[in-house]
Protein backbone atom coordinates (compact mmCIF):
# COMPACT_ATOMS: atom_id res chain seq x y z
CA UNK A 1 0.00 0.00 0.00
CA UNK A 2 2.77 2.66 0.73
CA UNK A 3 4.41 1.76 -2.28
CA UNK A 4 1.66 2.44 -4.46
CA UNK A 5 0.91 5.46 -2.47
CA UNK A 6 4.24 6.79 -2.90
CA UNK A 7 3.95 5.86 -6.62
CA UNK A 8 0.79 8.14 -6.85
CA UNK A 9 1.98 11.04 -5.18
CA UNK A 10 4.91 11.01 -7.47
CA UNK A 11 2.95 10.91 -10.44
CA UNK A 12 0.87 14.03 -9.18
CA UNK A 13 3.86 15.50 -7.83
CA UNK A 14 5.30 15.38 -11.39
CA UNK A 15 2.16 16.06 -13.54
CA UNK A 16 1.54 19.14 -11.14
CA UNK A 17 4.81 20.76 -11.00
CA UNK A 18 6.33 20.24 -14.72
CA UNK A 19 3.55 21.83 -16.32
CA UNK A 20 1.64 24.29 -14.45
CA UNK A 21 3.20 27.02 -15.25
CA UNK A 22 2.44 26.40 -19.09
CA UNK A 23 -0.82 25.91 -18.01
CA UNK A 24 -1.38 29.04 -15.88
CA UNK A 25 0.45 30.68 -18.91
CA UNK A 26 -1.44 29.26 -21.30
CA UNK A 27 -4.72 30.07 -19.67
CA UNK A 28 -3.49 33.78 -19.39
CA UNK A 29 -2.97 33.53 -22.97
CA UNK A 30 -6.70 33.34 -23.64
CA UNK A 31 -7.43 36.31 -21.66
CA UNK A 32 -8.37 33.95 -18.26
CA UNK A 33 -7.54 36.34 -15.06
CA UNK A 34 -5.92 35.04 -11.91
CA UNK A 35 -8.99 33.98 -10.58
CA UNK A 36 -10.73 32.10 -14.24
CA UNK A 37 -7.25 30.65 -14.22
CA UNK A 38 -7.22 29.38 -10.68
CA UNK A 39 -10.81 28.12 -11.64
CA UNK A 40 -9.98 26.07 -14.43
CA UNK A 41 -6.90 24.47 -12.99
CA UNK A 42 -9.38 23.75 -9.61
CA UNK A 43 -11.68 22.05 -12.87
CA UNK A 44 -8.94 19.83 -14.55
CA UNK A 45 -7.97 18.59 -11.30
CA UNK A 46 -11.19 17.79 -10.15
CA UNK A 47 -11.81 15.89 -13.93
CA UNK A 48 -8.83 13.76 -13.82
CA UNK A 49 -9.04 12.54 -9.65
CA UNK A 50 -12.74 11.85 -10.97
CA UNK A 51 -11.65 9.77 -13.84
CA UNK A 52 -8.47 8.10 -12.56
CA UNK A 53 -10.50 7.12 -9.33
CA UNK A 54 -13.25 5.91 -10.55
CA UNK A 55 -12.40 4.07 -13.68
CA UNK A 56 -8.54 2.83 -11.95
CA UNK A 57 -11.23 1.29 -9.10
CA UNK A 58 -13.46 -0.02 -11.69
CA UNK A 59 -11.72 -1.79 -13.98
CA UNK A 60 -8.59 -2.34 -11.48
CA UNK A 61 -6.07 -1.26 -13.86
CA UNK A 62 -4.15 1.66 -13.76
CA UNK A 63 -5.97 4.11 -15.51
CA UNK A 64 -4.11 8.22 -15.02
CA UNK A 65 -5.89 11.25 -16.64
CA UNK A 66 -4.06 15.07 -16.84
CA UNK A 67 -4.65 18.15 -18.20
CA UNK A 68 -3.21 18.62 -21.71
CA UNK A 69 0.00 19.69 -21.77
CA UNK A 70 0.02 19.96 -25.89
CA UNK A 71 -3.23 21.16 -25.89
CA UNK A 72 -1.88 24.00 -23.83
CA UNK A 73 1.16 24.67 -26.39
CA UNK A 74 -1.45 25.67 -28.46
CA UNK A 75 -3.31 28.34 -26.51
CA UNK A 76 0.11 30.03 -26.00
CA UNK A 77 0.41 30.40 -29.47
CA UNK A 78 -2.83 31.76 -29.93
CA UNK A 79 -3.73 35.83 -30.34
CA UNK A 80 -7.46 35.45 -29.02
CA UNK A 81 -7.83 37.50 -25.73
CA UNK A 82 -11.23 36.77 -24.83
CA UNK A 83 -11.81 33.74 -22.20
CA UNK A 84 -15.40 32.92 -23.20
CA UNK A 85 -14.91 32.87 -26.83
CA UNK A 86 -11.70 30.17 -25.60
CA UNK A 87 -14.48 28.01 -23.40
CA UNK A 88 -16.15 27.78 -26.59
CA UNK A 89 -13.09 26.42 -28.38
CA UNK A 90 -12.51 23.54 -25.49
CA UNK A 91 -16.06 22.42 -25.79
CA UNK A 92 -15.54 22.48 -29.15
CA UNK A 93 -13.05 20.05 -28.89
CA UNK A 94 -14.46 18.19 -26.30
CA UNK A 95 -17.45 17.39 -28.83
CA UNK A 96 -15.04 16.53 -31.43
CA UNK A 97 -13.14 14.30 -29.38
CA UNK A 98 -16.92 12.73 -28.39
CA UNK A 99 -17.78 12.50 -31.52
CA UNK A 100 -14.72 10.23 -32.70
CA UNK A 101 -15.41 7.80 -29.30
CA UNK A 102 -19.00 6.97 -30.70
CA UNK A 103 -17.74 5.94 -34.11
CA UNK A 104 -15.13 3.80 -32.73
CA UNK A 105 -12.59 5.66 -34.46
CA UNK A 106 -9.96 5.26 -31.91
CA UNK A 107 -10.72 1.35 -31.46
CA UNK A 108 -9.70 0.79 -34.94
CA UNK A 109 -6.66 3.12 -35.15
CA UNK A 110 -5.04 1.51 -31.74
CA UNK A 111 -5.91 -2.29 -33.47
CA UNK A 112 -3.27 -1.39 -36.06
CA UNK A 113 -0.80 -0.71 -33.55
CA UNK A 114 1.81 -4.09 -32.50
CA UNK A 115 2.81 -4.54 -28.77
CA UNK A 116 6.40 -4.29 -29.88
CA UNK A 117 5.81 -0.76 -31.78
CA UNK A 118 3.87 0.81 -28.66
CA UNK A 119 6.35 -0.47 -26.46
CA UNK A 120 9.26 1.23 -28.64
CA UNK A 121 7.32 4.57 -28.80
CA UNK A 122 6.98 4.07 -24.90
CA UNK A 123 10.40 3.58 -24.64
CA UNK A 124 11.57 6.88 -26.74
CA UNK A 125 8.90 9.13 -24.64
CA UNK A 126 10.54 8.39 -21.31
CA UNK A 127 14.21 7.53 -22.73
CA UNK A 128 13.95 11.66 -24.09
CA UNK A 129 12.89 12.67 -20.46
CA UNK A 130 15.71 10.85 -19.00
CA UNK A 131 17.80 12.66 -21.25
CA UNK A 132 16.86 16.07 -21.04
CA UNK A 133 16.76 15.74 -17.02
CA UNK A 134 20.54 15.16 -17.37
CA UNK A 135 21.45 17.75 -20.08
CA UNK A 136 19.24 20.23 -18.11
CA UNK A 137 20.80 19.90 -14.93
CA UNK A 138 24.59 20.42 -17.14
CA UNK A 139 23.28 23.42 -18.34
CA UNK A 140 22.02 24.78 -15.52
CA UNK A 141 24.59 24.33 -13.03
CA UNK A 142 22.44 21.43 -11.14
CA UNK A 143 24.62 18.59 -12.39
CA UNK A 144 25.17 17.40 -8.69
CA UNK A 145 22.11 17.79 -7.29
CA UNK A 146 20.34 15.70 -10.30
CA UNK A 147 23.25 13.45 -9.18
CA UNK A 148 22.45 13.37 -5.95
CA UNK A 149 19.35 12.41 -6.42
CA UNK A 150 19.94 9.26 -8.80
CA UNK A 151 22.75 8.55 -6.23
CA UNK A 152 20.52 7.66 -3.18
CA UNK A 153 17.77 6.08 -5.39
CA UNK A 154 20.40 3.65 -6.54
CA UNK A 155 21.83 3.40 -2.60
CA UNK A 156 18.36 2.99 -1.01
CA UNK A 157 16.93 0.75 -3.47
CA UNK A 158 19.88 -1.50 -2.40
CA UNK A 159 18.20 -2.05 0.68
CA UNK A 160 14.49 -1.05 0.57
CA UNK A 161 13.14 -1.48 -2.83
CA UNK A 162 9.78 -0.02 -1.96
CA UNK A 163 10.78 3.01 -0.08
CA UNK A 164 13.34 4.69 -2.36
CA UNK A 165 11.13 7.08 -4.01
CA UNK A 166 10.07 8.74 -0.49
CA UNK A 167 13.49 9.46 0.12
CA UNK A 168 14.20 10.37 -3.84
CA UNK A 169 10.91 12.83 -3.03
CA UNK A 170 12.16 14.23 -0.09
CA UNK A 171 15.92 15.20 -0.85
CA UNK A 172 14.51 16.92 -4.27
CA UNK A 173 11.96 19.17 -1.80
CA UNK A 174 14.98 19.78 0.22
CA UNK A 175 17.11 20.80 -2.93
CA UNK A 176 14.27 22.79 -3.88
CA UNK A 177 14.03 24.76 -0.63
CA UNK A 178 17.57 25.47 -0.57
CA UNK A 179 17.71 26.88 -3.84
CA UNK A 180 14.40 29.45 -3.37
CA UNK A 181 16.43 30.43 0.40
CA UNK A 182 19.39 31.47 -1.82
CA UNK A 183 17.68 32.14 -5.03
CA UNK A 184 19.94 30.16 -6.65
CA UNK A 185 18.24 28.38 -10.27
CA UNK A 186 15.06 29.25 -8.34
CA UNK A 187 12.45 27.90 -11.36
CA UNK A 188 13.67 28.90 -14.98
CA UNK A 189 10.93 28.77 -16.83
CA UNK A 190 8.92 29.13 -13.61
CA UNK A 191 9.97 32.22 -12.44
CA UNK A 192 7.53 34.60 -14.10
CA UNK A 193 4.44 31.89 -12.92
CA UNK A 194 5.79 31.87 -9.29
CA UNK A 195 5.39 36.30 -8.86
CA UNK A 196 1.71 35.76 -10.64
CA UNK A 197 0.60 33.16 -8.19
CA UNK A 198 2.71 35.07 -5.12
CA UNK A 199 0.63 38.35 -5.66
CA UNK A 200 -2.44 36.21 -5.83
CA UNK A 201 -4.42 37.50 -3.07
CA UNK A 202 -6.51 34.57 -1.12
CA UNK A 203 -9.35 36.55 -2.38
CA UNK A 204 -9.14 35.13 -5.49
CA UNK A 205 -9.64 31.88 -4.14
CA UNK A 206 -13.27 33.03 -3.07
CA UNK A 207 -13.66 33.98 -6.19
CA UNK A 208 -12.72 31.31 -8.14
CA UNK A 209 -15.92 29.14 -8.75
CA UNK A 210 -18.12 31.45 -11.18
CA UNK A 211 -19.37 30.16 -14.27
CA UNK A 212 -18.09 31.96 -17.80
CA UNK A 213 -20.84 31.69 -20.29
CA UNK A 214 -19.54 30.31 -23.16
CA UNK A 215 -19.09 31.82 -26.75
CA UNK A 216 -18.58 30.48 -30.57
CA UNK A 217 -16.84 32.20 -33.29
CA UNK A 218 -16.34 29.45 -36.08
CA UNK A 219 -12.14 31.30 -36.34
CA UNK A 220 -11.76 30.59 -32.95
CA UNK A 221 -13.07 27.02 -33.28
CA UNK A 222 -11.36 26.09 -36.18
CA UNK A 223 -7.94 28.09 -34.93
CA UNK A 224 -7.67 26.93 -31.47
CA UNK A 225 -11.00 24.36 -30.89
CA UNK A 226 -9.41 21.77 -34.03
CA UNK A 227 -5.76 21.79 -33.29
CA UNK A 228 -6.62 21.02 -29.64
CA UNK A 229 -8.34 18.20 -30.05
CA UNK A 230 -6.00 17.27 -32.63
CA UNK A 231 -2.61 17.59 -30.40
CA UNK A 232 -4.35 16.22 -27.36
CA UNK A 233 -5.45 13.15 -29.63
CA UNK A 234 -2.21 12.61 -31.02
CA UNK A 235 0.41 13.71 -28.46
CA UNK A 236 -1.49 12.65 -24.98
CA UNK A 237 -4.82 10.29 -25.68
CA UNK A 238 -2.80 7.89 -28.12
CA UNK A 239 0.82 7.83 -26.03
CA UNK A 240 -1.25 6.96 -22.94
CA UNK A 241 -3.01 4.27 -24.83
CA UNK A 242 0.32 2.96 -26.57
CA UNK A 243 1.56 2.79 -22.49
CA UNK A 244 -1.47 1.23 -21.32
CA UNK A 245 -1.17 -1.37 -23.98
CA UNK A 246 2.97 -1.87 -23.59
CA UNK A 247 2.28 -3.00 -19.97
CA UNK A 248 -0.14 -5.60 -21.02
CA UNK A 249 -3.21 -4.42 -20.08
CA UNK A 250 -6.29 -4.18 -22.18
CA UNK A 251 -8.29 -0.93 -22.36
CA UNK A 252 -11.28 0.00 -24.00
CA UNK A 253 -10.36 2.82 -26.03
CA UNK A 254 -13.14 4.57 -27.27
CA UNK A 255 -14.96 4.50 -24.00
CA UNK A 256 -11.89 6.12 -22.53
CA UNK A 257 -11.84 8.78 -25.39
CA UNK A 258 -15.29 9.40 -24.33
CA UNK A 259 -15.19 9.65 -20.91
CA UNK A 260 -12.09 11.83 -21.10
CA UNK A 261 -13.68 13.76 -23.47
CA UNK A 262 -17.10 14.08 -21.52
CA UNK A 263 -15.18 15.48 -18.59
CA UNK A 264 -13.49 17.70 -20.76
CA UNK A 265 -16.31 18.92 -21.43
CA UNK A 266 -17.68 19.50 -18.30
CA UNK A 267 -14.00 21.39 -16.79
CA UNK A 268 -14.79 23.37 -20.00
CA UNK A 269 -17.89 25.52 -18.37
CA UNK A 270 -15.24 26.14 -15.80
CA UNK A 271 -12.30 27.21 -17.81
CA UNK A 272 -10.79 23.79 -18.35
CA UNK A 273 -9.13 23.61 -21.64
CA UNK A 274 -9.33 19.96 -22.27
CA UNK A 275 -8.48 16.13 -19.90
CA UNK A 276 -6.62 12.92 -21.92
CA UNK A 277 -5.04 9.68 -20.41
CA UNK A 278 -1.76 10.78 -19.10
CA UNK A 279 1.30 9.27 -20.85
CA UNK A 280 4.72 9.60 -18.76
CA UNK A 281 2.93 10.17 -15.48
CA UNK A 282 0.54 7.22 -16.10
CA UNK A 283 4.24 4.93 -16.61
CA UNK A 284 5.02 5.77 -13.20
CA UNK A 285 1.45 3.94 -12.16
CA UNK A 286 1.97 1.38 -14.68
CA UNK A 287 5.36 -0.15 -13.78
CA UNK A 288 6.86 -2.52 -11.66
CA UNK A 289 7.35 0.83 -9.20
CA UNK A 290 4.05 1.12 -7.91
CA UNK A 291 3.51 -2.82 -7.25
CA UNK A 292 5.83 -6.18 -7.84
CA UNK A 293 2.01 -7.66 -9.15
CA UNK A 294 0.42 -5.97 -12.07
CA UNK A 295 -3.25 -6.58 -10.62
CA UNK A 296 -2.19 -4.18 -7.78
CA UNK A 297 -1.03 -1.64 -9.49
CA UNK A 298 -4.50 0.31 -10.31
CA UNK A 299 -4.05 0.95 -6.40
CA UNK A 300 -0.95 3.39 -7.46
CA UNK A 301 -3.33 5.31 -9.73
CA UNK A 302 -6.40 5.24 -7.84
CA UNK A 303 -4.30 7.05 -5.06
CA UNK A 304 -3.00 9.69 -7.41
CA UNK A 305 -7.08 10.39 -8.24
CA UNK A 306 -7.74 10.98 -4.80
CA UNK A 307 -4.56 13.12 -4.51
CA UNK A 308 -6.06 15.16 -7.12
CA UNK A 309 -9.59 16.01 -5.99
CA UNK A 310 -7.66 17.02 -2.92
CA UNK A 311 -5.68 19.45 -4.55
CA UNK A 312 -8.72 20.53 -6.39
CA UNK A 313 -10.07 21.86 -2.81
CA UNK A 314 -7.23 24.03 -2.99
CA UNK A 315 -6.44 24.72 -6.28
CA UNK A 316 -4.40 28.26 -5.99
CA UNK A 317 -2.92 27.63 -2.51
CA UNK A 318 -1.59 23.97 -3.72
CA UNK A 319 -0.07 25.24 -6.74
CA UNK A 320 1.39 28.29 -5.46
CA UNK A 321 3.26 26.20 -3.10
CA UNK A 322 4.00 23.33 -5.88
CA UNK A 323 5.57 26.22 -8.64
CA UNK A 324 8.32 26.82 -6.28
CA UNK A 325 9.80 23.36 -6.55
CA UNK A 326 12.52 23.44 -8.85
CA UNK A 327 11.59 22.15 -12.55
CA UNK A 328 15.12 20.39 -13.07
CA UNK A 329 14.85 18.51 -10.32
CA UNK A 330 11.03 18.28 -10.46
CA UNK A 331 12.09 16.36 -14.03
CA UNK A 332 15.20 14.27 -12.60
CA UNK A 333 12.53 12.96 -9.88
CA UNK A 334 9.89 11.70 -13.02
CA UNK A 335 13.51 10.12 -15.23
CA UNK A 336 14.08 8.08 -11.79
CA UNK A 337 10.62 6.91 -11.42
CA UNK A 338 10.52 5.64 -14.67
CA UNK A 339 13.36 3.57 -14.65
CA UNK A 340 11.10 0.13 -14.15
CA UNK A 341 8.80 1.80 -17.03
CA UNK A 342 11.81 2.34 -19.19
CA UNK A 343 13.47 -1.39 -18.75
CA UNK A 344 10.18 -3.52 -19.13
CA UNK A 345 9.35 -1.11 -22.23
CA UNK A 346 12.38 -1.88 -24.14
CA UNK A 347 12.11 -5.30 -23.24
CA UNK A 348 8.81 -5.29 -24.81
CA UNK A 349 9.82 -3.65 -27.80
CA UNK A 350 12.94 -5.98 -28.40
CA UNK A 351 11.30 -9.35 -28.20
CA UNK A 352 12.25 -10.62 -31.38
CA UNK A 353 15.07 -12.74 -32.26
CA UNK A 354 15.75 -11.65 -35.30
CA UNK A 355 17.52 -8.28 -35.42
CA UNK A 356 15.93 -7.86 -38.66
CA UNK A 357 12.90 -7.45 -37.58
CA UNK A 358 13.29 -4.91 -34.95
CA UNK A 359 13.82 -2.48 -37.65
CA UNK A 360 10.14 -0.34 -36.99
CA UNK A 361 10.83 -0.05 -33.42
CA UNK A 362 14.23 1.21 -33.58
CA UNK A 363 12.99 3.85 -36.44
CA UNK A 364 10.27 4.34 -33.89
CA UNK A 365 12.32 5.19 -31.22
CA UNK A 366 15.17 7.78 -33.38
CA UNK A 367 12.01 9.59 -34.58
CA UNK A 368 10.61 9.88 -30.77
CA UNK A 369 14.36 10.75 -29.43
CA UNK A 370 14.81 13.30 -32.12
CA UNK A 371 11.74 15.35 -30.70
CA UNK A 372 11.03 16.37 -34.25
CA UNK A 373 7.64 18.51 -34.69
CA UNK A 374 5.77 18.53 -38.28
CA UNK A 375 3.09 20.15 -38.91
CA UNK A 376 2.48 21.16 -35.33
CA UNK A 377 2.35 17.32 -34.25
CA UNK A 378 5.16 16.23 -31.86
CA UNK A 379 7.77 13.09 -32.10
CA UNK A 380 5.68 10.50 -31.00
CA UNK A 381 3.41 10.77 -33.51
CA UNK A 382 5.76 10.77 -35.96
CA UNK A 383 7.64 8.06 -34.48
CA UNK A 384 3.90 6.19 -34.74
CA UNK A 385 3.85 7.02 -38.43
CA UNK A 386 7.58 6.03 -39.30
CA UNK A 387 7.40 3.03 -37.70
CA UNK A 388 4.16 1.76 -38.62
CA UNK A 389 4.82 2.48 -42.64
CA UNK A 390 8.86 0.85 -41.75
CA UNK A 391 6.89 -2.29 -40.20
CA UNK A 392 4.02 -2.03 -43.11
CA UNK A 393 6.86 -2.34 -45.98
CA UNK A 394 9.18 -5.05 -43.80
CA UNK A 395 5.44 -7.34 -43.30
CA UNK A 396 4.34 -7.02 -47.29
CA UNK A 397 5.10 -10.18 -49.08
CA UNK A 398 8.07 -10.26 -51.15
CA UNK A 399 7.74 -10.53 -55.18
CA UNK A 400 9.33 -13.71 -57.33
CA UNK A 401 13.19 -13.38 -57.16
């Protein structure tokens, strides 16, 4: 049970903390003041405790929804400065994303999909974070406490498997604090995010439940409502399926799309921009990490759900004390996490024998690892494309030599 626990809280610690200031920014973006913005992040983390609790505990596997990340990519870019024109746009894309569930779209596109090829587009997702936790902390003079921090995982796990995270959890907090007491690397990115939520007055928290009537402009919906239901698809709903489905468990994926989709729409009347399974979060409730058996590892997920409706309680005062936490570190903490993920998805991908044909999952994985973006859509699904036309071609029968 603590191990699962811990496991959960990670996975909110990490989905909280490495994106809410593109979020809050995001939200901003769209013309959302401090307290429509401290509404709709109290909305997406009600949504996604709701989902993750309910379905992990239904269908006892381990089932993680988050706010889109993407999705919020594209608000930034966006030159609309009026918030109810923007709810119109999520619900929008909430209906679209509806829409696509009751067709069984999704079903058939994930059907296509091999074991081996999810696995390897797994694989490149959390192989990249690694990566970029490590060339990060280089770059910004945090090489030893990143080191640190895979140091006592590595010494801990030695002796008590199950409890290395909490002390993993704790020494990053404590690297954290130290470097807001000396303002040293305080938050990068972060830093503007962290004086908006400090001037915050707790007034805003009052204020934060009212209800923004919603408006449609068919620019806005077809500028920001399509691409973020196309991103969130692409970059969060099918990478959370691909890890659901590298772990070995089966998923109905249209009734997913559908429930995330319904919720979306609901956090929309609030100011929530849109909820999809979670990808590199949801590996951290997936792997070998939260529970040595895989039927106890919806336990991991179920916990970060409740996590989540608590932090919904407290929406601004939780993340104002969250965006203080260092992102480096904040992003060494999810690489280590994911180590279990990492192994048993490779392992996956690599089952065959025959070098030969491993050819579509290594393509898969360069493409992923590149962090290429076409088009607007990210590396992974790219990575999907390459590796499914790669494994298409090497599977087509061979003419008369």
């Amino acid at each position: 049970m603590v191990q699962a626990f811990t496991a959960g809280a990670v996975a909110v610690l990490v989905g909280y903390v490495s994106s809410v200031a593109i979020v809050w920014q995001a939200l901003q973006s769209v013309g959302a003041s401090t307290s429509q913005a401290a509404m709709a992040l109290g909305a997406l983390s009600a949504g996604q405790g709701l989902l993750s609790l309910w379905l992990s505990v239904k269908h006892k596997t381990p089932l993680l929804f988050a706010w889109s990340t993407p999705g919020a990519a594209v608000l930034m870019t966006s030159e609309n400065a009026d918030f109810s024109v923007a709810l119109g746009a999520f619900l929008f894309a909430a209906m679209l994303g509806m829409t696509l569930s009751l067709f069984k779209g999704l079903s058939w596109v994930m059907r296509l999909i091999p074991v081996p090829l999810a696995s390897a587009l797994l694989a490149g997702v959390l192989l990249r974070l690694a990566m970029d936790s490590l060339s990060k902390g280089l770059h910004e003079s945090l090489l030893w406490p990143v080191l640190s921090l895979w140091f006592v995982y590595f010494l801990v796990r030695r002796f008590w498997p199950s409890s290395a995270m909490m002390f993993v959890l704790a020494l990053a907090i404590c690297w954290s604090w130290w470097f807001q007491h000396d303002n040293i690397a305080t938050a990068g990115a972060n830093a503007e995010t962290i004086k908006d939520l400090a001037r915050a007055s707790v007034s805003d928290i009052d204020q934060a439940w009212q209800w923004t009537a919603p408006r449609f402009e068919w620019s806005v919906l077809l500028g920001i409502g399509f691409p973020l239901f196309l991103v969130t698809l692409t970059g969060q709903n099918m990478a959370g399926l691909a890890a659901i489905k590298s772990f070995g468990y089966q998923s109905n994926p249209d009734r997913l799309l559908f429930a995330a989709s319904l919720a979306s729409a609901l956090a929309a009347l609030f100011g929530g921009h849109a909820l999809n399974l979670a990808a590199i979060t949801a590996s951290i409730c997936l792997g070998p990490q939260a529970a040595e058996r895989p039927e106890d590892r919806w336990k991991a997920s179920a916990w970060a759900g409740a996590l989540y409706l608590l932090l919904a309680c407290f929406a601004l005062s939780v993340i104002r004390i969250l965006a203080w936490m260092n992102p480096v570190l904040v992003l060494s903490l999810a690489s280590i996490a994911l180590i279990g993920s990492m192994t048993a998805a490779l392992q996956q991908a690599y089952q065959e024998k025959d070098m030969a044909q491993n050819f579509p999952q290594t393509l898969c994985l360069l493409v992923v690892l590149s962090g290429v973006n076409i088009a607007g859509l990210g590396a992974a699904f790219w990575g999907l494309c390459f590796g499914m036309l790669a494994m298409l071609v090497q599977n087509s029968k061979k003419g008369p030599e």
